[in-house]
C-alpha atoms as a PDB file:
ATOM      1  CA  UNK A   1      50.188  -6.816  -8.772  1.00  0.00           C
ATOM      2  CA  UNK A   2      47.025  -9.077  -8.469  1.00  0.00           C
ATOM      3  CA  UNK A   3      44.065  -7.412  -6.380  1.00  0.00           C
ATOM      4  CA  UNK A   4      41.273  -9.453  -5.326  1.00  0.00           C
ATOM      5  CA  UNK A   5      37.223  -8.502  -4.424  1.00  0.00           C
ATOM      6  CA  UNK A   6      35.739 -10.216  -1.635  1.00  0.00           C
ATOM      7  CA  UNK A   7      32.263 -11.314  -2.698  1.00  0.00           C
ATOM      8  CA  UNK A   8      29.562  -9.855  -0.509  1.00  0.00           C
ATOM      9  CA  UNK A   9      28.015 -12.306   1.929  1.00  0.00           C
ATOM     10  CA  UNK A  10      24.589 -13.506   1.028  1.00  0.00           C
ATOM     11  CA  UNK A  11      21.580 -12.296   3.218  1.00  0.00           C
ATOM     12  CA  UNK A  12      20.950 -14.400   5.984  1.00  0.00           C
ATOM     13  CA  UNK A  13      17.458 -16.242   5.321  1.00  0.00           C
ATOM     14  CA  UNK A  14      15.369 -17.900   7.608  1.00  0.00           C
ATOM     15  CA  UNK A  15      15.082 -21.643   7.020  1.00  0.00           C
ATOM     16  CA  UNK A  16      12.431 -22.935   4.014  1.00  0.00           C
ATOM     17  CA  UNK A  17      10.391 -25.693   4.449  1.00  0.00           C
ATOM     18  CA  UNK A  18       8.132 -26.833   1.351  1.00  0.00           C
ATOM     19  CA  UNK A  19       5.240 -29.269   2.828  1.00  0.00           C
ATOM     20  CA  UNK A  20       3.745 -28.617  -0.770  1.00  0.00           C
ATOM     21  CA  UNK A  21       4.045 -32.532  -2.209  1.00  0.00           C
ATOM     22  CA  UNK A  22       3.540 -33.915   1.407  1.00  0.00           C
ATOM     23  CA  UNK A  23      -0.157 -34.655   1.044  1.00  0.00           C
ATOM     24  CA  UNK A  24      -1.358 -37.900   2.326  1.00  0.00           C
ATOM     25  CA  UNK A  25       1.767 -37.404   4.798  1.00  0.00           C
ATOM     26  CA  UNK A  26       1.775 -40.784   7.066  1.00  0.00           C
ATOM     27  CA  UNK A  27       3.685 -40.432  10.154  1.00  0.00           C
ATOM     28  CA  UNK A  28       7.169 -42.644  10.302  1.00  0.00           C
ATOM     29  CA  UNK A  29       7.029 -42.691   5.988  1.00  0.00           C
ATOM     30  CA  UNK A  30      10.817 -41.321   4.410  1.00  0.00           C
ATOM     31  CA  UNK A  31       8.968 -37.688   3.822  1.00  0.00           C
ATOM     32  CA  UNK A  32       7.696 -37.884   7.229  1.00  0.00           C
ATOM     33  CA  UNK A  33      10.745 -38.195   8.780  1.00  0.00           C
ATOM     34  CA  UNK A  34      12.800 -35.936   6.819  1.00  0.00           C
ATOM     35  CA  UNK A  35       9.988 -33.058   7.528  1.00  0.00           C
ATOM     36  CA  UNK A  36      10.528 -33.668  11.043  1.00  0.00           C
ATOM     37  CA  UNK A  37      14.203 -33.556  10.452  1.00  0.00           C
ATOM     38  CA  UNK A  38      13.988 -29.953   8.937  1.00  0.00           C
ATOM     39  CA  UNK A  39      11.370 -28.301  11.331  1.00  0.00           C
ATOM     40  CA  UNK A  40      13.267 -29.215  14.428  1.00  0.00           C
ATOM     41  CA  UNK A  41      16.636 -28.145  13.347  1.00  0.00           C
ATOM     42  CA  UNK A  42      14.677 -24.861  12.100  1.00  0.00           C
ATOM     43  CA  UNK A  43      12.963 -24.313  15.474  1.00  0.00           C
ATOM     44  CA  UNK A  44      16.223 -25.053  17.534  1.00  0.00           C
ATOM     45  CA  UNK A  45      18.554 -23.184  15.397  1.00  0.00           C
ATOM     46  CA  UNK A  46      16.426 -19.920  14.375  1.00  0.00           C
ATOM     47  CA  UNK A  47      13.368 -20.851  16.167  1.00  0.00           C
ATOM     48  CA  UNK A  48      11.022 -20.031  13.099  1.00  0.00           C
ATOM     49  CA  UNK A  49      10.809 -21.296   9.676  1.00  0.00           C
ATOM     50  CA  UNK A  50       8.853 -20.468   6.649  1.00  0.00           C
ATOM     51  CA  UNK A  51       6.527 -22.699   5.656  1.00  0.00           C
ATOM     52  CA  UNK A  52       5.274 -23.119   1.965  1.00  0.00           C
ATOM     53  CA  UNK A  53       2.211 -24.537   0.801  1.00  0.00           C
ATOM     54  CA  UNK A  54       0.583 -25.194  -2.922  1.00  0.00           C
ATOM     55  CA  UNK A  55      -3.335 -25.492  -3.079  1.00  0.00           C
ATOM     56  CA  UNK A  56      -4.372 -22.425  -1.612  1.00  0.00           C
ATOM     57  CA  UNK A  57      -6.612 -19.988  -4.018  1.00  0.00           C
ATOM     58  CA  UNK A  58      -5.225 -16.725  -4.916  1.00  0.00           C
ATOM     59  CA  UNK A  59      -9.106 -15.228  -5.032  1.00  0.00           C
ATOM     60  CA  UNK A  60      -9.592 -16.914  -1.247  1.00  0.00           C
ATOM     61  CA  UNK A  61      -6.177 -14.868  -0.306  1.00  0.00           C
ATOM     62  CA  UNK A  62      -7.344 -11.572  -2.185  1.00  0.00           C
ATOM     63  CA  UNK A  63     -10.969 -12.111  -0.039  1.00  0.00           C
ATOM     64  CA  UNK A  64      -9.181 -12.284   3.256  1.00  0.00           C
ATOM     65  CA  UNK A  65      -7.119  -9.191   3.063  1.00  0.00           C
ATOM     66  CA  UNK A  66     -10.200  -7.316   1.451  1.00  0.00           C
ATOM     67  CA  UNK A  67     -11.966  -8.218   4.805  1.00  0.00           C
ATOM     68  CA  UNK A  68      -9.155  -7.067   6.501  1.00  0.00           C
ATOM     69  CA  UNK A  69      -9.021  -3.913   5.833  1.00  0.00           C
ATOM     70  CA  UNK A  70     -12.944  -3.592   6.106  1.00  0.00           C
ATOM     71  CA  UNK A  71     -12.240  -4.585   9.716  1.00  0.00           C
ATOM     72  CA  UNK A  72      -9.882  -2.083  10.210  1.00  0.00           C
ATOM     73  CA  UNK A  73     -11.607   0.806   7.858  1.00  0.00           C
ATOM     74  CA  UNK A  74     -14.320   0.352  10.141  1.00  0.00           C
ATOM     75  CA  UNK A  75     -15.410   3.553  13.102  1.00  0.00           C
ATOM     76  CA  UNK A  76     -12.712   3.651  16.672  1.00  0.00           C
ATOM     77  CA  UNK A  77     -16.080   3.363  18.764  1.00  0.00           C
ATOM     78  CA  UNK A  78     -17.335   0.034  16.573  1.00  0.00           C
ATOM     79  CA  UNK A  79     -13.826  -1.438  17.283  1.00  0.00           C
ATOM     80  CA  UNK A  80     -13.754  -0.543  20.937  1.00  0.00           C
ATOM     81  CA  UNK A  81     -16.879  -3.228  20.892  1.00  0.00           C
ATOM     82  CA  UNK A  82     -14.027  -5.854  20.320  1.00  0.00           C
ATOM     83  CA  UNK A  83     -12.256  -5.410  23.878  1.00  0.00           C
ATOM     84  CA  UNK A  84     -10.703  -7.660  26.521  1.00  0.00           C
ATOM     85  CA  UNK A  85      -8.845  -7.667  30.146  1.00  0.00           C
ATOM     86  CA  UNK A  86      -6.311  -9.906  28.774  1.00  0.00           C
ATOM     87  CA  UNK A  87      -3.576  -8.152  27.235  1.00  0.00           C
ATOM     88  CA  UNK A  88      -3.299  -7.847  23.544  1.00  0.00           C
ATOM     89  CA  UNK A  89      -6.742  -9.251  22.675  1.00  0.00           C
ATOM     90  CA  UNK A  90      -9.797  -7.561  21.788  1.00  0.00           C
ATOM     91  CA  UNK A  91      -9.211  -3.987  19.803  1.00  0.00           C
ATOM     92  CA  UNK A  92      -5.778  -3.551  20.353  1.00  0.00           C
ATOM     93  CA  UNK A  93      -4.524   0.457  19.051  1.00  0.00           C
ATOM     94  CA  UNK A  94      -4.116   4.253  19.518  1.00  0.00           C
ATOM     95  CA  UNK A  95      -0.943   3.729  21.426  1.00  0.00           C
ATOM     96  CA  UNK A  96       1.177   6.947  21.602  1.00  0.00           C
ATOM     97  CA  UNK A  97       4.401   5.134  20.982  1.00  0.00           C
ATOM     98  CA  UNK A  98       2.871   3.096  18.170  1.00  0.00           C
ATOM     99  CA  UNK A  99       0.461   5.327  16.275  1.00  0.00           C
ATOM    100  CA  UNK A 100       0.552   3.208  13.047  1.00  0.00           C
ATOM    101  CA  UNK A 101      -0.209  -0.215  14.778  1.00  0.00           C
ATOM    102  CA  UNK A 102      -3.823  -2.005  15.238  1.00  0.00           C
ATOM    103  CA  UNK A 103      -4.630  -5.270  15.885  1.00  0.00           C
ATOM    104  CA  UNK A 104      -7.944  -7.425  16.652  1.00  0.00           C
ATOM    105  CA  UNK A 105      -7.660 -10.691  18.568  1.00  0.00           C
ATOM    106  CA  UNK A 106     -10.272 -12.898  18.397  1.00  0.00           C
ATOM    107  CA  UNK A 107     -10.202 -16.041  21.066  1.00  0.00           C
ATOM    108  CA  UNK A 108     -10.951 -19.628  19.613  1.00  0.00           C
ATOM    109  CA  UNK A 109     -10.580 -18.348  16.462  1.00  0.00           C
ATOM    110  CA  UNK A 110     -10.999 -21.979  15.757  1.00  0.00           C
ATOM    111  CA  UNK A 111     -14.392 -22.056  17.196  1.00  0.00           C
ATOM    112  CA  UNK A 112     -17.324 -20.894  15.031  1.00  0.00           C
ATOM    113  CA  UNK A 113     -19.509 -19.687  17.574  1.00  0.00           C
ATOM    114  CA  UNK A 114     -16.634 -17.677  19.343  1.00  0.00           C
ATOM    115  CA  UNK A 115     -15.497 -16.052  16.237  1.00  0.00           C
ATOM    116  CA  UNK A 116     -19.777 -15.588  15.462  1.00  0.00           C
ATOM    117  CA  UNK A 117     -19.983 -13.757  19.187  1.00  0.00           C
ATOM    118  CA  UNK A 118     -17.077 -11.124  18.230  1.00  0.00           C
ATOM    119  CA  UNK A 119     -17.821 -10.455  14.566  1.00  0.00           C
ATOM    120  CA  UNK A 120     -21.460  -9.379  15.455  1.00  0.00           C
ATOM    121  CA  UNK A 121     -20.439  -6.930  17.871  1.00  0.00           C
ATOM    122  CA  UNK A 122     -18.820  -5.027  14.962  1.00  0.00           C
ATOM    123  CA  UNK A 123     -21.099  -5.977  12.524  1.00  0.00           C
ATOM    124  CA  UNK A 124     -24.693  -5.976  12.801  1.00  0.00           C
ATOM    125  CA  UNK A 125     -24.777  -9.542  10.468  1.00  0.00           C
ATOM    126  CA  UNK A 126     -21.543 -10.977  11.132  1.00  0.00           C
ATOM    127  CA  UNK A 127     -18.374 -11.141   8.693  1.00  0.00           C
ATOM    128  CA  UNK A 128     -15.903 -14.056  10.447  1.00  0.00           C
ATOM    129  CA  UNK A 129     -12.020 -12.667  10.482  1.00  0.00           C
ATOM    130  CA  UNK A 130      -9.059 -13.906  12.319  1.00  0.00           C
ATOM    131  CA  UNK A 131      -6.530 -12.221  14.834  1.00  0.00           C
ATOM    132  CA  UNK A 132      -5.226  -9.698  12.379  1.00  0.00           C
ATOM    133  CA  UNK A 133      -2.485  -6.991  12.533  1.00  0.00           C
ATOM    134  CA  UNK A 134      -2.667  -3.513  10.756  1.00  0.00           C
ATOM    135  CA  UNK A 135       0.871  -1.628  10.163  1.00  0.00           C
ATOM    136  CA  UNK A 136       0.032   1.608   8.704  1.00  0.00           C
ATOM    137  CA  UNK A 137       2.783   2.662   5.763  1.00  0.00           C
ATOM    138  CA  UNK A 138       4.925   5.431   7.416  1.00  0.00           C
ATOM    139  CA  UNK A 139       4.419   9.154   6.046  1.00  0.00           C
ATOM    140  CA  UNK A 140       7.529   9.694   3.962  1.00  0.00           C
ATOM    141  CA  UNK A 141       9.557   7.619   1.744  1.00  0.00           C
ATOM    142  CA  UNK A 142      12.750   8.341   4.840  1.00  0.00           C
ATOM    143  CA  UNK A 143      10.581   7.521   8.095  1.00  0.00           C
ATOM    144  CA  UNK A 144      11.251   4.158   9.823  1.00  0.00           C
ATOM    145  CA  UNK A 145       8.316   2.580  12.299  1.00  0.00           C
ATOM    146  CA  UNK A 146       8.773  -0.512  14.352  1.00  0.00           C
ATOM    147  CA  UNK A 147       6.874  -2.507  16.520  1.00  0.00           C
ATOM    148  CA  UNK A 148       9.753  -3.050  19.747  1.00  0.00           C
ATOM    149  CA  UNK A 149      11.821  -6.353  19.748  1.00  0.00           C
ATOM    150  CA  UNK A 150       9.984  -9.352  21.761  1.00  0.00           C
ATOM    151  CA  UNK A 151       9.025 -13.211  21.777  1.00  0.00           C
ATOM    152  CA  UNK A 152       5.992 -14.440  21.612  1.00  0.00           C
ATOM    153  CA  UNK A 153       4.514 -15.341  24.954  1.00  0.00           C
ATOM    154  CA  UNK A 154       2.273 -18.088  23.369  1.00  0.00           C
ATOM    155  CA  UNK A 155       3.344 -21.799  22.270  1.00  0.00           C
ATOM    156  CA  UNK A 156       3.006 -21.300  18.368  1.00  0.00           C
ATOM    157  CA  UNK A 157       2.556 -18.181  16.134  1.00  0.00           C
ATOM    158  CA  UNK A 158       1.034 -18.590  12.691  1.00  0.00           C
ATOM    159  CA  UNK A 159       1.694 -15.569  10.423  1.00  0.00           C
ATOM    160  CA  UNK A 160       0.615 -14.430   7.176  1.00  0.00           C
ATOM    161  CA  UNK A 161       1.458 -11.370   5.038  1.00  0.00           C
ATOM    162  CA  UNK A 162      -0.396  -9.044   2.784  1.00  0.00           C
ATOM    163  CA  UNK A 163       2.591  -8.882   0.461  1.00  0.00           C
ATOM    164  CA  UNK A 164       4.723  -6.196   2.299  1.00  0.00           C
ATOM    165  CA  UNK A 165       7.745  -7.211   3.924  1.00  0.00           C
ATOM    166  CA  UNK A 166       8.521  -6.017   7.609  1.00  0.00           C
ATOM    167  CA  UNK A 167       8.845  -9.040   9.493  1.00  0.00           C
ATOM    168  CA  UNK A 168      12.406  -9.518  10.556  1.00  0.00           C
ATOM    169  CA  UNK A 169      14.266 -11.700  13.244  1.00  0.00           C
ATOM    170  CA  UNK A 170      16.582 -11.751  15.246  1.00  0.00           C
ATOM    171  CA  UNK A 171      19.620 -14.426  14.797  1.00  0.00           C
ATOM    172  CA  UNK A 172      20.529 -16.349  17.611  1.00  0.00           C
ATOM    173  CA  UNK A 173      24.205 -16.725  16.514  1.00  0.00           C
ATOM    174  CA  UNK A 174      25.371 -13.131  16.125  1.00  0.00           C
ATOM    175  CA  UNK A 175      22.519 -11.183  16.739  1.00  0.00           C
ATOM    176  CA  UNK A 176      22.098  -9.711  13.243  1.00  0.00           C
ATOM    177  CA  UNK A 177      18.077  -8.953  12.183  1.00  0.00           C
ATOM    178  CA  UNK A 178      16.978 -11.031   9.590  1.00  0.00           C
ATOM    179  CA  UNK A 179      14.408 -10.377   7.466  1.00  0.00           C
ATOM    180  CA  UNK A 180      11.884 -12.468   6.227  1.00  0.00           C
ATOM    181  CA  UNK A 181      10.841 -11.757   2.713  1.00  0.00           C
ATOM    182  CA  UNK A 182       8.145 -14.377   1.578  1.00  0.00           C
ATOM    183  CA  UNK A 183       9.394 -16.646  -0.913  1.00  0.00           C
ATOM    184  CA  UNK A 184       5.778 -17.598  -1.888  1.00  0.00           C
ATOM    185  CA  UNK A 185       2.682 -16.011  -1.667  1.00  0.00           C
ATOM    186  CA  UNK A 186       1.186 -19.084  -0.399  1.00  0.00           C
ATOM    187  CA  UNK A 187       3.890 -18.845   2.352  1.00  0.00           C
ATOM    188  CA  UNK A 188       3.659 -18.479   6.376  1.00  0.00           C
ATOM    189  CA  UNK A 189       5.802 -17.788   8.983  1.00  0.00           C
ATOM    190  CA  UNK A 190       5.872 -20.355  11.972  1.00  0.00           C
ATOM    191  CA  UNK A 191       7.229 -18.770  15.211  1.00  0.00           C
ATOM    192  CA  UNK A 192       8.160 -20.492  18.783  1.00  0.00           C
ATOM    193  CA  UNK A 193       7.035 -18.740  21.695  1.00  0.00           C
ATOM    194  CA  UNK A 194       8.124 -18.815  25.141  1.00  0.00           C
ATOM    195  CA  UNK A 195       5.372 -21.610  26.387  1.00  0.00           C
ATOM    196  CA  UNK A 196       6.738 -24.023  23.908  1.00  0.00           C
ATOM    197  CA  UNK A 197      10.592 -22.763  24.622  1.00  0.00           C
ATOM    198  CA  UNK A 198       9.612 -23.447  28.651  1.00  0.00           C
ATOM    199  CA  UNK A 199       7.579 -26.661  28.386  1.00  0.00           C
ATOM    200  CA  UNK A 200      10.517 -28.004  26.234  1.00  0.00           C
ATOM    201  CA  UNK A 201      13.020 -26.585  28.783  1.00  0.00           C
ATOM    202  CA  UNK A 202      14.989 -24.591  26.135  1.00  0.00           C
ATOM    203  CA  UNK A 203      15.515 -27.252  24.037  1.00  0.00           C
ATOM    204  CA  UNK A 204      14.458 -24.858  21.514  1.00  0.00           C
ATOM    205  CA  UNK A 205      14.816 -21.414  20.410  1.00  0.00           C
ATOM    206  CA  UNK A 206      12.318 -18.563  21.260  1.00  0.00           C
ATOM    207  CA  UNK A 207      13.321 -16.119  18.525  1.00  0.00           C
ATOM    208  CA  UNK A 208      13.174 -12.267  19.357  1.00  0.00           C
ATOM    209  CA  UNK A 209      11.402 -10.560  16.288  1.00  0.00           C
ATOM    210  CA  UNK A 210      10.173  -6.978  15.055  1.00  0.00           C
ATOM    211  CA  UNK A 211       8.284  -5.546  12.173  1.00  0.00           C
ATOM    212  CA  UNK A 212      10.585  -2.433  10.310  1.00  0.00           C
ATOM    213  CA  UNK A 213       7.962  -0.276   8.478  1.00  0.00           C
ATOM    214  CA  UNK A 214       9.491   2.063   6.155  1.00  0.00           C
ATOM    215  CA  UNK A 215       7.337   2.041   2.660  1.00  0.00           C
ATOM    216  CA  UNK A 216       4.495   3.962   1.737  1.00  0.00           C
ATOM    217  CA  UNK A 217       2.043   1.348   1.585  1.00  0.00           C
ATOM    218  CA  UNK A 218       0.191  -0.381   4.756  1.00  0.00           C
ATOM    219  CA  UNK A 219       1.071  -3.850   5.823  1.00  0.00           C
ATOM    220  CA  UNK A 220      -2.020  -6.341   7.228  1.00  0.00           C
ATOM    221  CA  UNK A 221      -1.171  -9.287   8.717  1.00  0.00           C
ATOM    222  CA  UNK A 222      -3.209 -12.540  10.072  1.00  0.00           C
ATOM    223  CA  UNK A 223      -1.709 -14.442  13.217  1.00  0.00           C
ATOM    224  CA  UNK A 224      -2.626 -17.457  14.590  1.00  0.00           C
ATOM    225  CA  UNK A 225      -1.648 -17.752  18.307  1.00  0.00           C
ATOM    226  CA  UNK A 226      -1.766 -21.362  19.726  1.00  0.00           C
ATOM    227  CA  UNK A 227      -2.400 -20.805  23.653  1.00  0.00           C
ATOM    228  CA  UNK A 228      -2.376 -23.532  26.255  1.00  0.00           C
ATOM    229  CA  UNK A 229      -6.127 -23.783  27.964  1.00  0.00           C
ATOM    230  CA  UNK A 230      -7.014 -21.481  30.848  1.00  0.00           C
ATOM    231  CA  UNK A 231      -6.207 -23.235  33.903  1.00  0.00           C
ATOM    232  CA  UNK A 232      -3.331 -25.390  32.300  1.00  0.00           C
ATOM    233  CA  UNK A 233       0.361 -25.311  34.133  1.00  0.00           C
ATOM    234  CA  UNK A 234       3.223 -25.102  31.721  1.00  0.00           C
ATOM    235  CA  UNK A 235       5.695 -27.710  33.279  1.00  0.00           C
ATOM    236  CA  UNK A 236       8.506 -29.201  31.632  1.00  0.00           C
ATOM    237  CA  UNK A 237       8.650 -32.966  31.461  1.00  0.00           C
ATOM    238  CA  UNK A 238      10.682 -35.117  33.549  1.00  0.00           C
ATOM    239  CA  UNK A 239      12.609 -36.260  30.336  1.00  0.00           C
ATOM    240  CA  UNK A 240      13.212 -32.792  29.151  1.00  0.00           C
ATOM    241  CA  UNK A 241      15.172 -32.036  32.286  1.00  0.00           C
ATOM    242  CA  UNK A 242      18.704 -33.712  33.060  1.00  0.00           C
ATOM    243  CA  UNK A 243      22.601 -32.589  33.986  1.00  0.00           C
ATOM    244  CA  UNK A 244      22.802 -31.174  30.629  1.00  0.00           C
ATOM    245  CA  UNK A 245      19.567 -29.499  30.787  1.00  0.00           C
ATOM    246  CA  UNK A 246      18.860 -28.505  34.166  1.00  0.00           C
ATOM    247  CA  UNK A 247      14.985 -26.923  34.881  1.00  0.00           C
ATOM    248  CA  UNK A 248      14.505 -23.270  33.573  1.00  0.00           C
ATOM    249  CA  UNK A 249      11.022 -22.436  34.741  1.00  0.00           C
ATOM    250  CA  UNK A 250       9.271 -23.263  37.590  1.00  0.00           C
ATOM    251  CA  UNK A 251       5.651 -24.481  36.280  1.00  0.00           C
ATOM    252  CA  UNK A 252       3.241 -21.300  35.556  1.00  0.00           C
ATOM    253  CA  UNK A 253      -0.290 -20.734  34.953  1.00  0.00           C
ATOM    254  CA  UNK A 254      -0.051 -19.571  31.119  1.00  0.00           C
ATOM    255  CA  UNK A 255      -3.368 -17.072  31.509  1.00  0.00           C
ATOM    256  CA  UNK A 256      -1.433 -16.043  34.748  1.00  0.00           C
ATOM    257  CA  UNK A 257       1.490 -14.988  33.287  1.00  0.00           C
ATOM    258  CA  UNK A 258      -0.204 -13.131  30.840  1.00  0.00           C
ATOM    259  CA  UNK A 259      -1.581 -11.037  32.894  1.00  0.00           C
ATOM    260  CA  UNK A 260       1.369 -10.368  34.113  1.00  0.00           C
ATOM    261  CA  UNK A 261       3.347  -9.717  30.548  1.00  0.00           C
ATOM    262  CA  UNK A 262       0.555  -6.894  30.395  1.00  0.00           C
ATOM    263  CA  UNK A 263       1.692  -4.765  33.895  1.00  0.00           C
ATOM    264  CA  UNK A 264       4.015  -2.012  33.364  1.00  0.00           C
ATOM    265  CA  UNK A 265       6.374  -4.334  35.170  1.00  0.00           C
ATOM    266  CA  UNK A 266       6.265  -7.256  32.417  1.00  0.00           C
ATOM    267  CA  UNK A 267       6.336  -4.864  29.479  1.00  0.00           C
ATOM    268  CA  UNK A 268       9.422  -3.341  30.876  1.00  0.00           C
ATOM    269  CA  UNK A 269      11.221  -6.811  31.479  1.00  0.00           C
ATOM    270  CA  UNK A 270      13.885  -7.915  29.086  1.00  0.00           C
ATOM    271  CA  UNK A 271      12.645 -11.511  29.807  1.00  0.00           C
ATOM    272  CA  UNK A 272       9.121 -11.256  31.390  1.00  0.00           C
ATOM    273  CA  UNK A 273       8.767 -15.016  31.221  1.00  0.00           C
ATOM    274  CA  UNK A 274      12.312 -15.595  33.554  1.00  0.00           C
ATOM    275  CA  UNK A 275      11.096 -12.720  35.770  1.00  0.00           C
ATOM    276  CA  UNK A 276       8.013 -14.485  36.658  1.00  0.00           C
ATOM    277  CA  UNK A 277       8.829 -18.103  36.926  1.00  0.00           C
ATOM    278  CA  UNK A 278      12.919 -18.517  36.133  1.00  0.00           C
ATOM    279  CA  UNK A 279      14.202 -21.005  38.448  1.00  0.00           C
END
């Protein structure tokens, strides 16, 4: 009598895009157009991808995460000097429900002078940093901490990891959690958010995503959160809307709707973004 072992099903792994040989890319070339093949079936099937670079210094890496956790080593009161009205930038910590989380957002992160204006309110001679994350490793070995389930709000989220895994996703197929363990350390996670999702009228996917903390050692991570300008309406395009694809949103204020993701109202929503402005 024959028997017969299923073989286990292989973890579910967000897509892996290497741009590592790509350099001079030149737009319409064969490498060109099969990048663009691979990013926008990642982004409509999972809506994130990992993206792997070569070139990047391990000692430039190390010197990041050292000033990292400077940042966040640093006094409460010299971090409450880092604070905003807009939700989720500035000091960002000493939630009840989230005891182990910190962040620090820093707008136009991209802009020297910006990043100059907030370092120097936390340090007396400057030290430039990003928008960074703090997880703090939970207390035993058994305990389990997670930052809630959510999309990004923004159009494009840039992440990258100190090492420790925690990141994980949620599948748009059949709703399992995926989690996204680095293949490089050179690697970063690219994330949709629900601007990008709306001004594109759903032709992509805004994936709903979580960090699991459950190791004994602290997790930093930097984010880079591309915004649309203050003042700027998210509207779909004309083309982007058609039989197939009827409209979504109704065109929003992005800084707006912010504002409004950060009332008790919009942190309670299970879709703040079709609770403001769904058609």
């Amino acid at each position: 009598m024959g028997s017969e072992t299923a073989a286990a099903a292989a973890p579910l792994k967000i897509p892996l895009i290497d741009f590592s040989e790509t350099a001079p890319l030149k737009q319409d070339s064969l490498e060109w157009d099969s990048l663009r093949s691979q990013v926008r079936e990642a982004v409509e099937e999972y809506g994130c991808f990992e993206a792997s670079f070569d070139g990047i210094p391990a000692d430039s890496l190390s010197a990041v995460f050292k000033s990292v956790k400077e940042l966040f080593d640093l006094p409460l009161e010299t971090k409450l000097k880092n604070t905003s009205k807009i939700p989720l930038h500035g000091y960002v910590g000493q939630w009840p429900s989230l005891p182990l989380y910190e962040s620090m957002g820093i707008e136009d992160a991209d802009v020297l002078q910006k990043v100059e204006g907030s370092t120097k309110a936390l340090w007396s001679n400057g030290n430039p940093a990003f928008r960074v994350m703090e997880y703090k490793a939970a207390r035993s070995c058994d305990e389990v901490r997670r930052i809630h389930p959510h999309t990004d709000k923004d159009m494009i989220t840039i992440l990258y990891q100190n090492g420790v895994d925690g990141l994980e996703v949620k599948n748009k197929a059949d709703g399992q959690w995926i989690k996204c363990q680095f293949s490089r350390t050179t690697s970063f996670i690219v994330l949709v958010g629900d601007s990008l999702y709306a001004w594109l009228n759903g032709r992509v996917h805004s994936p709903v995503h979580r960090v699991t903390m459950s190791r004994s050692e602290t997790r930093y991570s930097l984010g880079l959160f591309v915004v649309p300008k203050a003042g700027y309406v998210v509207k779909a395009p004309d083309e982007m809307v058609d039989e197939q694809h009827p409209l979504l949103f109704k065109p929003y204020d992005f800084v707006e709707f912010f504002m409004f993701y950060g009332t008790e109202a919009g942190l309670k929503s299970a879709n703040a973004l079709r609770e403001y402005c769904g058609v």
